[in-house]
C-alpha atoms as a PDB file:
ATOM      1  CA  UNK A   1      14.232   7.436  19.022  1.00  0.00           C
ATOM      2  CA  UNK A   2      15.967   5.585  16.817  1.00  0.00           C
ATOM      3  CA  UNK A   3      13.958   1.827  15.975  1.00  0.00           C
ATOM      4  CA  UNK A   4      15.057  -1.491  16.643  1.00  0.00           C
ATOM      5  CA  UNK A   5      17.027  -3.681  14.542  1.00  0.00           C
ATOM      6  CA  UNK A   6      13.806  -5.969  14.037  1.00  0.00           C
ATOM      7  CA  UNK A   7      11.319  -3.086  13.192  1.00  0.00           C
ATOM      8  CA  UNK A   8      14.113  -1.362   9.988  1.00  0.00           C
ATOM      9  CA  UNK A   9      14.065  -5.213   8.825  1.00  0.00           C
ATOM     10  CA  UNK A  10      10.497  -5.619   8.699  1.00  0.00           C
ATOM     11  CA  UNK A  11      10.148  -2.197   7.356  1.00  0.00           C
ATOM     12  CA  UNK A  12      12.708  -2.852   4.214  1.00  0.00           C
ATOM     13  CA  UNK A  13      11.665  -6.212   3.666  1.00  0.00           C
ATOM     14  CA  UNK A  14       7.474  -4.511   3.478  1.00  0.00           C
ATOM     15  CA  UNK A  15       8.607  -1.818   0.984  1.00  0.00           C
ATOM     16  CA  UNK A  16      10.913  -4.140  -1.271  1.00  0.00           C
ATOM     17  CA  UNK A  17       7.875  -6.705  -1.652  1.00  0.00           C
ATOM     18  CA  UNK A  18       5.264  -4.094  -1.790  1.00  0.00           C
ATOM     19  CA  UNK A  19       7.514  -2.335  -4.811  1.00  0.00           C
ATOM     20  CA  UNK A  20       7.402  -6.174  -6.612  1.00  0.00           C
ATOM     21  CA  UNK A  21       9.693  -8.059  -9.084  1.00  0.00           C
ATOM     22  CA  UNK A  22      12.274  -5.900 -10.733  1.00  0.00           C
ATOM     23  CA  UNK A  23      11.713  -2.885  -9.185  1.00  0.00           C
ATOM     24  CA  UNK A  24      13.563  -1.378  -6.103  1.00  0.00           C
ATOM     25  CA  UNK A  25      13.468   0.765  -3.579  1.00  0.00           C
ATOM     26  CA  UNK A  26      16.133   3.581  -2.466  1.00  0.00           C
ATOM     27  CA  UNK A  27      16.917   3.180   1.489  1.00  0.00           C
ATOM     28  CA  UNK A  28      15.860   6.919   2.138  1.00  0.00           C
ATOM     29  CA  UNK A  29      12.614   5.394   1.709  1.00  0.00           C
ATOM     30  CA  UNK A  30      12.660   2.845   4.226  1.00  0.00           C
ATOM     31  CA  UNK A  31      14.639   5.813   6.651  1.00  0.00           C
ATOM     32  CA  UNK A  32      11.600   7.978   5.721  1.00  0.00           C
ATOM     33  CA  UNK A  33       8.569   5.332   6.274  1.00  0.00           C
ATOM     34  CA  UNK A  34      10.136   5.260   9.703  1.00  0.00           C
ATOM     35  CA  UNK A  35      11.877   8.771  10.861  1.00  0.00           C
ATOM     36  CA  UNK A  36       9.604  10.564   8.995  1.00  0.00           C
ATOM     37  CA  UNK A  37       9.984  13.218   6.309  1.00  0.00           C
ATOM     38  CA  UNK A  38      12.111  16.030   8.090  1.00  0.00           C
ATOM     39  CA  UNK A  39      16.044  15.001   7.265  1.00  0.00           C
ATOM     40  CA  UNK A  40      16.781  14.964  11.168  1.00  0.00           C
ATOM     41  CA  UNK A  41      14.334  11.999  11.379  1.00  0.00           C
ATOM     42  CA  UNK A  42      15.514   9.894   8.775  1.00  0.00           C
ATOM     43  CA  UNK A  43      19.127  11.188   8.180  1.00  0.00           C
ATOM     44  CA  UNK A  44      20.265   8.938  11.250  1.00  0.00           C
ATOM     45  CA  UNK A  45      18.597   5.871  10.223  1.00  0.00           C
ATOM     46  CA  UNK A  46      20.916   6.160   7.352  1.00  0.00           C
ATOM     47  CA  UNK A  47      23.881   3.778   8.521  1.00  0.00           C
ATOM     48  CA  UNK A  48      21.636   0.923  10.528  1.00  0.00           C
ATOM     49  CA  UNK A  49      19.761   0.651   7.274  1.00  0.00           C
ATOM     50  CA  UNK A  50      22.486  -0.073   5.593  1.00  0.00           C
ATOM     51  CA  UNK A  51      23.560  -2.774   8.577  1.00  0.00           C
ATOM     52  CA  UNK A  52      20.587  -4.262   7.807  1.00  0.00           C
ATOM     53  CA  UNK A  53      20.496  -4.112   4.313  1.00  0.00           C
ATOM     54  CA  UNK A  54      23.800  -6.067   4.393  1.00  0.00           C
ATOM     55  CA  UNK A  55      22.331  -8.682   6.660  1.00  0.00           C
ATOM     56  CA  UNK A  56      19.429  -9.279   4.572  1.00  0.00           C
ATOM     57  CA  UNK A  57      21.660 -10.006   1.627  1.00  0.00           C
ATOM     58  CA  UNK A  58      24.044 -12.204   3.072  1.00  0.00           C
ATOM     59  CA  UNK A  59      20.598 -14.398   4.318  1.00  0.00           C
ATOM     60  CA  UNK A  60      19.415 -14.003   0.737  1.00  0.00           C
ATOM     61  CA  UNK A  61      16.296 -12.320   1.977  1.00  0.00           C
ATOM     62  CA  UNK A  62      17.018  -9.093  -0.176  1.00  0.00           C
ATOM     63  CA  UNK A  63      19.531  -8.011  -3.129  1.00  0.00           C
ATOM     64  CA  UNK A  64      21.537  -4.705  -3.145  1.00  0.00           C
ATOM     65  CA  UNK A  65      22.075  -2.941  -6.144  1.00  0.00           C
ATOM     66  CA  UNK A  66      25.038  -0.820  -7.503  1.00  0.00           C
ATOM     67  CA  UNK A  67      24.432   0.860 -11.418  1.00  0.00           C
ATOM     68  CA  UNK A  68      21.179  -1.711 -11.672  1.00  0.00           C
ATOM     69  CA  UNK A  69      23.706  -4.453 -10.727  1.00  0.00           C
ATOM     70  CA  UNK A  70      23.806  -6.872  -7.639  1.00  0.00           C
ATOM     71  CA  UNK A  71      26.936  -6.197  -5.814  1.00  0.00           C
ATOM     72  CA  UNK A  72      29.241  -9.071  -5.772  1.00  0.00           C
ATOM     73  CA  UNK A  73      30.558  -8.914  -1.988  1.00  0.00           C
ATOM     74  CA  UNK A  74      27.969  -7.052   0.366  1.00  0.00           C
ATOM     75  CA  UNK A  75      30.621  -6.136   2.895  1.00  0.00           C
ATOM     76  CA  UNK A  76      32.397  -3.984   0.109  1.00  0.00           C
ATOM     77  CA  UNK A  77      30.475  -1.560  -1.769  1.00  0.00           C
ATOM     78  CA  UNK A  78      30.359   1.949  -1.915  1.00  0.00           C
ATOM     79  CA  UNK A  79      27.939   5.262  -2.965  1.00  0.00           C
ATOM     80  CA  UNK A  80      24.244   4.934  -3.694  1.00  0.00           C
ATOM     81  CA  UNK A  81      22.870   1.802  -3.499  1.00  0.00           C
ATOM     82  CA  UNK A  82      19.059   0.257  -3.951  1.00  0.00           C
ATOM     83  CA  UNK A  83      17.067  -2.478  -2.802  1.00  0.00           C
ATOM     84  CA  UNK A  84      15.099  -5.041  -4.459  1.00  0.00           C
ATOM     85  CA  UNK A  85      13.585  -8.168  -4.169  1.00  0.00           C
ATOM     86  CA  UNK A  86      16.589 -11.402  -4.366  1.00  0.00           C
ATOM     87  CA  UNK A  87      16.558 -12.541  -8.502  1.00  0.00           C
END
């Protein structure tokens, strides 16, 4: 079952502030705290993290990162990303 928009929001926004200031967290994680460790638990959790992840920037609740670098336009990035706290 895959978790509700509300529940991956609350879990990303827990791990980012439980990682702290200048640190960041890799979205597998959040997938993983929540579809557990085997890949066909947290694989497809994958993409609506990433929904979410956008959402949370564009409120300025989060920051994605690109090469240790927030990404200029949230609706247009591409390959691994992180999460961390806004700076």
């Amino acid at each position: 079952m895959i978790p509700d928009d509300y529940e991956l929001e609350l879990t990303m926004l827990r791990l980012v502030a439980d990682r702290g200031a200048d640190k960041t967290v890799c979205p597998s994680e959040v997938a993983r705290a929540l579809g557990g460790p085997h890949p066909d638990g947290w694989g497809p959790l994958m993409q609506p993290i990433r929904r979410q992840a956008v959402r949370l920037m564009k409120e300025g609740r989060i920051a994605i990162l690109r090469k240790g670098k927030v990404v200029p336009d949230p609706d247009d990035f591409r390959g691994v990303y992180r999460l961390s706290l806004p700076r």
